[in-house]
Protein backbone atom coordinates (compact mmCIF):
# COMPACT_ATOMS: atom_id res chain seq x y z
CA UNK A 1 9.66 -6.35 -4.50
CA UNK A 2 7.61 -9.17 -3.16
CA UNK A 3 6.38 -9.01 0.47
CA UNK A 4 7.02 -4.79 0.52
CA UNK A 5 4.65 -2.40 -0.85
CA UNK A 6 5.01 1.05 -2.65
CA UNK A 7 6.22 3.47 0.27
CA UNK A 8 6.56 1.15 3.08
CA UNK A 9 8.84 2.20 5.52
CA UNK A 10 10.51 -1.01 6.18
CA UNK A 11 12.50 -0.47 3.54
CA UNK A 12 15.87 0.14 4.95
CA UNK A 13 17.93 3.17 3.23
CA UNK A 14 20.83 0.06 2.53
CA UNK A 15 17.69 -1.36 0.84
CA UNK A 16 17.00 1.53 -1.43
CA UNK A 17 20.53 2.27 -2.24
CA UNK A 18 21.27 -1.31 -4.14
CA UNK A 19 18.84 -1.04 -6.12
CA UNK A 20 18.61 2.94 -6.90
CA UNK A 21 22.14 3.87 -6.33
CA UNK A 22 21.06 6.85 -3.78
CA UNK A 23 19.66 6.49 0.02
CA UNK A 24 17.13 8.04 0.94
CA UNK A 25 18.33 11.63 1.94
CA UNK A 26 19.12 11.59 -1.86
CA UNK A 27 15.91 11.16 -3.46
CA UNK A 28 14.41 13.71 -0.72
CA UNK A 29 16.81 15.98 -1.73
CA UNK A 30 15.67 15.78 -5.66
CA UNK A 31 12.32 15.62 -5.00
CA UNK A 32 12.41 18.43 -2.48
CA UNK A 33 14.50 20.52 -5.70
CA UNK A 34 11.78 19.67 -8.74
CA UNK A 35 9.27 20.76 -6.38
CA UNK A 36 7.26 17.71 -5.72
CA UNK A 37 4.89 18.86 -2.77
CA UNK A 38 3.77 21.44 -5.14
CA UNK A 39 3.73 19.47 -8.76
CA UNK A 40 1.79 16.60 -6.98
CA UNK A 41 2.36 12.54 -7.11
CA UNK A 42 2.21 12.02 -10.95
CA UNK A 43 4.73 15.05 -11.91
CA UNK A 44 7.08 13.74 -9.32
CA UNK A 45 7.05 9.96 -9.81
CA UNK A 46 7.77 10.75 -13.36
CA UNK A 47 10.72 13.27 -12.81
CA UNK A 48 12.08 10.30 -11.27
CA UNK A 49 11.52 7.88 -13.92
CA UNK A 50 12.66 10.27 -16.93
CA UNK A 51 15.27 12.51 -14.98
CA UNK A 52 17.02 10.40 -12.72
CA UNK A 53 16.47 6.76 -14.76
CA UNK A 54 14.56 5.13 -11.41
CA UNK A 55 11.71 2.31 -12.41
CA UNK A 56 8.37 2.39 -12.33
CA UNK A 57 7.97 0.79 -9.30
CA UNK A 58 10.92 2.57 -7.19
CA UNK A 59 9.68 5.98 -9.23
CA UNK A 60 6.39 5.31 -7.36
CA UNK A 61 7.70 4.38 -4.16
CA UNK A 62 10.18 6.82 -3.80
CA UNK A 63 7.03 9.34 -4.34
CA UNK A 64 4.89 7.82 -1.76
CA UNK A 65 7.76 7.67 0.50
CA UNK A 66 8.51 11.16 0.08
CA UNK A 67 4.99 11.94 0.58
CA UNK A 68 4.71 10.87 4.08
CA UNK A 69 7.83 11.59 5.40
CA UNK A 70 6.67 15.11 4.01
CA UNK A 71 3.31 14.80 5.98
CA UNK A 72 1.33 14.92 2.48
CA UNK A 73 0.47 11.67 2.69
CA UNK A 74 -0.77 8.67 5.61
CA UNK A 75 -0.17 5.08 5.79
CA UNK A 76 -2.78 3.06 3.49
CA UNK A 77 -3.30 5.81 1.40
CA UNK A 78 -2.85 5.54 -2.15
CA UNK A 79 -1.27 7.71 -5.28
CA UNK A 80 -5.15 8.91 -6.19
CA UNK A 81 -5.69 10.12 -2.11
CA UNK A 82 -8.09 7.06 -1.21
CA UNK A 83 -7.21 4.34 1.27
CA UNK A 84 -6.27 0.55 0.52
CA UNK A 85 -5.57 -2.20 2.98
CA UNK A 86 -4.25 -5.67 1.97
CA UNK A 87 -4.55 -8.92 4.22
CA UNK A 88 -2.54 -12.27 2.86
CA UNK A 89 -2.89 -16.05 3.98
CA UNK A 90 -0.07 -19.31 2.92
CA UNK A 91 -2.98 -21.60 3.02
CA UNK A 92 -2.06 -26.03 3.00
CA UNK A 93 -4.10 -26.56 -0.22
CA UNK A 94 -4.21 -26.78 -3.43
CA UNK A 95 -4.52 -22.87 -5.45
CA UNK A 96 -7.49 -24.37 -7.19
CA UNK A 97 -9.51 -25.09 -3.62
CA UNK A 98 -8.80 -21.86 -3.01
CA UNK A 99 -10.25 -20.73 -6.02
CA UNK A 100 -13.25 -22.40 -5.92
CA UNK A 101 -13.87 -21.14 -2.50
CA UNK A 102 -14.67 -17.63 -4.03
CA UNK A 103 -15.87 -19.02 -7.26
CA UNK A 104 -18.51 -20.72 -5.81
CA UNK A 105 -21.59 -19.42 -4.00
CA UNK A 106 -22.06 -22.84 -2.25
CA UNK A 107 -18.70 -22.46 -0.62
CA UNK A 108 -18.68 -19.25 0.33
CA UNK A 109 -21.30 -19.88 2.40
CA UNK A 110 -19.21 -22.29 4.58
CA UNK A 111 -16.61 -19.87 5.68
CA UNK A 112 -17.63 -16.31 4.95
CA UNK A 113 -21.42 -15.93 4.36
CA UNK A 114 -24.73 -17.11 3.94
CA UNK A 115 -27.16 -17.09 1.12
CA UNK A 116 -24.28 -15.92 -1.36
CA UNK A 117 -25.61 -15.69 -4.88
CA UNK A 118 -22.83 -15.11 -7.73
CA UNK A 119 -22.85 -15.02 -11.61
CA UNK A 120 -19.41 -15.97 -11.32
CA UNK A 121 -18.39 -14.41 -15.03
CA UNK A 122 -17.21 -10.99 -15.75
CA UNK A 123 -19.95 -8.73 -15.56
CA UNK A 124 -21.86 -10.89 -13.38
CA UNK A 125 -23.21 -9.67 -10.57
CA UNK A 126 -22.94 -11.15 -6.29
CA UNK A 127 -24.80 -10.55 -3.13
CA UNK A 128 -25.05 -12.25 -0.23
CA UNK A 129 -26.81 -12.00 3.43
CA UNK A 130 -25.15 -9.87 4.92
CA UNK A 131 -26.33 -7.09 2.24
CA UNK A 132 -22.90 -6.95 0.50
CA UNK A 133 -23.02 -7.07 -3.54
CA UNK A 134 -21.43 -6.05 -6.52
CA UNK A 135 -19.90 -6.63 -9.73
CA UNK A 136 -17.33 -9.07 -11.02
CA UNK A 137 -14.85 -6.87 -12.78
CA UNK A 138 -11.75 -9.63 -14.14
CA UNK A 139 -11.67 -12.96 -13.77
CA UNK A 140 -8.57 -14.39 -14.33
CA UNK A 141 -8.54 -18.04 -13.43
CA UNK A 142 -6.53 -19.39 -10.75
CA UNK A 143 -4.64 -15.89 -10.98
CA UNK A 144 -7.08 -13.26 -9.89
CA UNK A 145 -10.82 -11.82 -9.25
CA UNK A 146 -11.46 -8.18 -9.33
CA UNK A 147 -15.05 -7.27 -8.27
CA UNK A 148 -16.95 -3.70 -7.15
CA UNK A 149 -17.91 -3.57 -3.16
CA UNK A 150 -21.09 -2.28 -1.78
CA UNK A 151 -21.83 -2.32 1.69
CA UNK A 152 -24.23 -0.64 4.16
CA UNK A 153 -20.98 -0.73 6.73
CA UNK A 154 -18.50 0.52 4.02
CA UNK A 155 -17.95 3.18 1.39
CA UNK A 156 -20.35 1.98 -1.71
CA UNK A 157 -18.06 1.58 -5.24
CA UNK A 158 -14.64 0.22 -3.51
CA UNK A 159 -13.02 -2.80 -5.08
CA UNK A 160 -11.53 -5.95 -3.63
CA UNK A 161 -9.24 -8.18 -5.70
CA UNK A 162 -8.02 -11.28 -4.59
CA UNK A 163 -5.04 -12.92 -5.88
CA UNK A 164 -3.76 -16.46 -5.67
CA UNK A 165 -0.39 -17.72 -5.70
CA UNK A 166 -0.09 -21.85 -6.40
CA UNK A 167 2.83 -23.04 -4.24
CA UNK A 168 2.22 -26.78 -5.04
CA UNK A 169 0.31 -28.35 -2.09
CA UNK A 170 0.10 -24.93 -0.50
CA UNK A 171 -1.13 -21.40 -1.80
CA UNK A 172 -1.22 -17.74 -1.01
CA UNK A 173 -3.99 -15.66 -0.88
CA UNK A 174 -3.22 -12.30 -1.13
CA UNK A 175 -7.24 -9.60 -0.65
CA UNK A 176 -6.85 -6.09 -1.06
CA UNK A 177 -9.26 -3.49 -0.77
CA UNK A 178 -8.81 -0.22 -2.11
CA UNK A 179 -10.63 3.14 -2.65
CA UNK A 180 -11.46 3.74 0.80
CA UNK A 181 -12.20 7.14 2.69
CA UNK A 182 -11.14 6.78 5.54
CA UNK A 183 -7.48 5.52 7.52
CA UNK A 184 -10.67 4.38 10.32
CA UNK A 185 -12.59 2.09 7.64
CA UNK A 186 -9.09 0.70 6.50
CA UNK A 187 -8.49 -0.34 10.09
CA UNK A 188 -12.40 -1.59 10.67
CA UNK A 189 -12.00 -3.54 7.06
CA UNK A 190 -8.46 -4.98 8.14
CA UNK A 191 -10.18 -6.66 10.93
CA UNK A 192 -13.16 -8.28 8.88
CA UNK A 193 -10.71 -8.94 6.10
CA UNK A 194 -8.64 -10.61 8.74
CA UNK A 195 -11.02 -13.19 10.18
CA UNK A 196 -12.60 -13.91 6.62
CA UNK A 197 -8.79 -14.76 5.30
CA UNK A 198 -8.42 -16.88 8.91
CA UNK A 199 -11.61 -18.62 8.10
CA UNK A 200 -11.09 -19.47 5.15
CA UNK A 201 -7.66 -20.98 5.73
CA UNK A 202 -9.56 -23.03 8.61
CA UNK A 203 -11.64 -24.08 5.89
CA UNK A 204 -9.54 -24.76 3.30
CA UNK A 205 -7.48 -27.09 5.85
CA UNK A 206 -9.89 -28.84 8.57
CA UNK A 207 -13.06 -28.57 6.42
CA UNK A 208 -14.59 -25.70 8.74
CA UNK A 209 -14.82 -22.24 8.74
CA UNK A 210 -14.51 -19.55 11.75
CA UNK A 211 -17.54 -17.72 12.66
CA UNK A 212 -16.42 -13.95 13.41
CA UNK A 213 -17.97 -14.05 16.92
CA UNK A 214 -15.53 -17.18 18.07
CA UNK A 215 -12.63 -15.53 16.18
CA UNK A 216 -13.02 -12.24 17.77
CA UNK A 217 -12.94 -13.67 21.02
CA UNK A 218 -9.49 -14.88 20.39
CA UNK A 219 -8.25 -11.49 19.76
């Protein structure tokens, strides 16, 4: 389900019924018979899937759904209880300018920021000066980069992937963040997330980056 994510309330109960078979009053009602609130995400999402033939991914997001409606669970958190937030760009260039705006220290320093040092190999380590660093986790390339986030501002141990999407002579960038604590550091990380993914679409298409002061200003 491209552009939706697991849970997401924008999913209309027409929506859910094409491709389930059952609104969602249904799969309320069967979750609220197996006992989901009390079996927890994992037992439920897999009632689903083995019971009542739903996939993966609508086993999952009938769960989450459930969840909140039920008050067990908030928006941006995830199936393990942490908070996520995810921030995408359609950028006019080329997926591999894109790519090399991460892969490369000497880049990043032109739209996110400054003295960024990278081993840009799995394993590798990355800092930079604003006291952020961490570990490159997957590399996949032109697909993906999975690294650790530490922070002084944010919870240390989180993990950011990026992925790319080559549209020809455009691209998406898709960040996400996940393993928050808090719904308030999702919202303070969707902000910076927000202006780095704005900057670096200025960059990518006039040659110049945003800095967050000028961006802010605009908000």
């Amino acid at each position: 389900m491209p552009g939706k994510t697991a849970g997401d309330a924008s999913i209309s109960d027409a929506a859910v019924k094409k491709a389930t078979g059952h609104g969602w009053a249904h799969w309320y009602k069967a979750l609220d018979k197996f006992g989901a609130a009390e079996k927890g995400h994992a037992a439920a999402a897999k009632h689903l899937r083995d019971v009542h033939g739903t996939s993966g991914w609508w086993s999952q997001m009938i769960t989450v759904q459930y969840e909140r409606q039920k008050g067990l669970r908030v928006v941006n958190q995830s199936c393990n209880g942490g908070y996520q937030v995810s921030v995408s760009r359609t950028i006019s260039a080329p997926v591999e300018s894109a790519w090399d705006a991460f892969a490369k220290a000497s880049k990043l320093n032109k739209w996110f920021t400054f003295d960024a040092k990278q081993r840009f190999v799995e394993g590798g380590q990355f800092s930079n000066g604003d006291g952020d660093h961490g570990e490159f986790r997957r590399i996949v390339p032109m697909k993906r980069i999975r690294f650790t986030w530490n922070s002084k501002h944010h919870k240390p141990g989180s993990v950011v992937e990026v992925r790319f999407t080559d549209k020809g002579e455009k691209c998406g960038v898709t960040l996400g963040h996940s393993n928050l604590s808090s719904s308030k550091e999702v919202e303070d990380l969707r902000k910076g997330w927000s202006w780095a993914m704005d900057s670096l679409k200025s960059y990518l298409e006039t040659g110049r980056g945003i800095k967050y002061e000028d961006w802010e200003r605009t908000k």
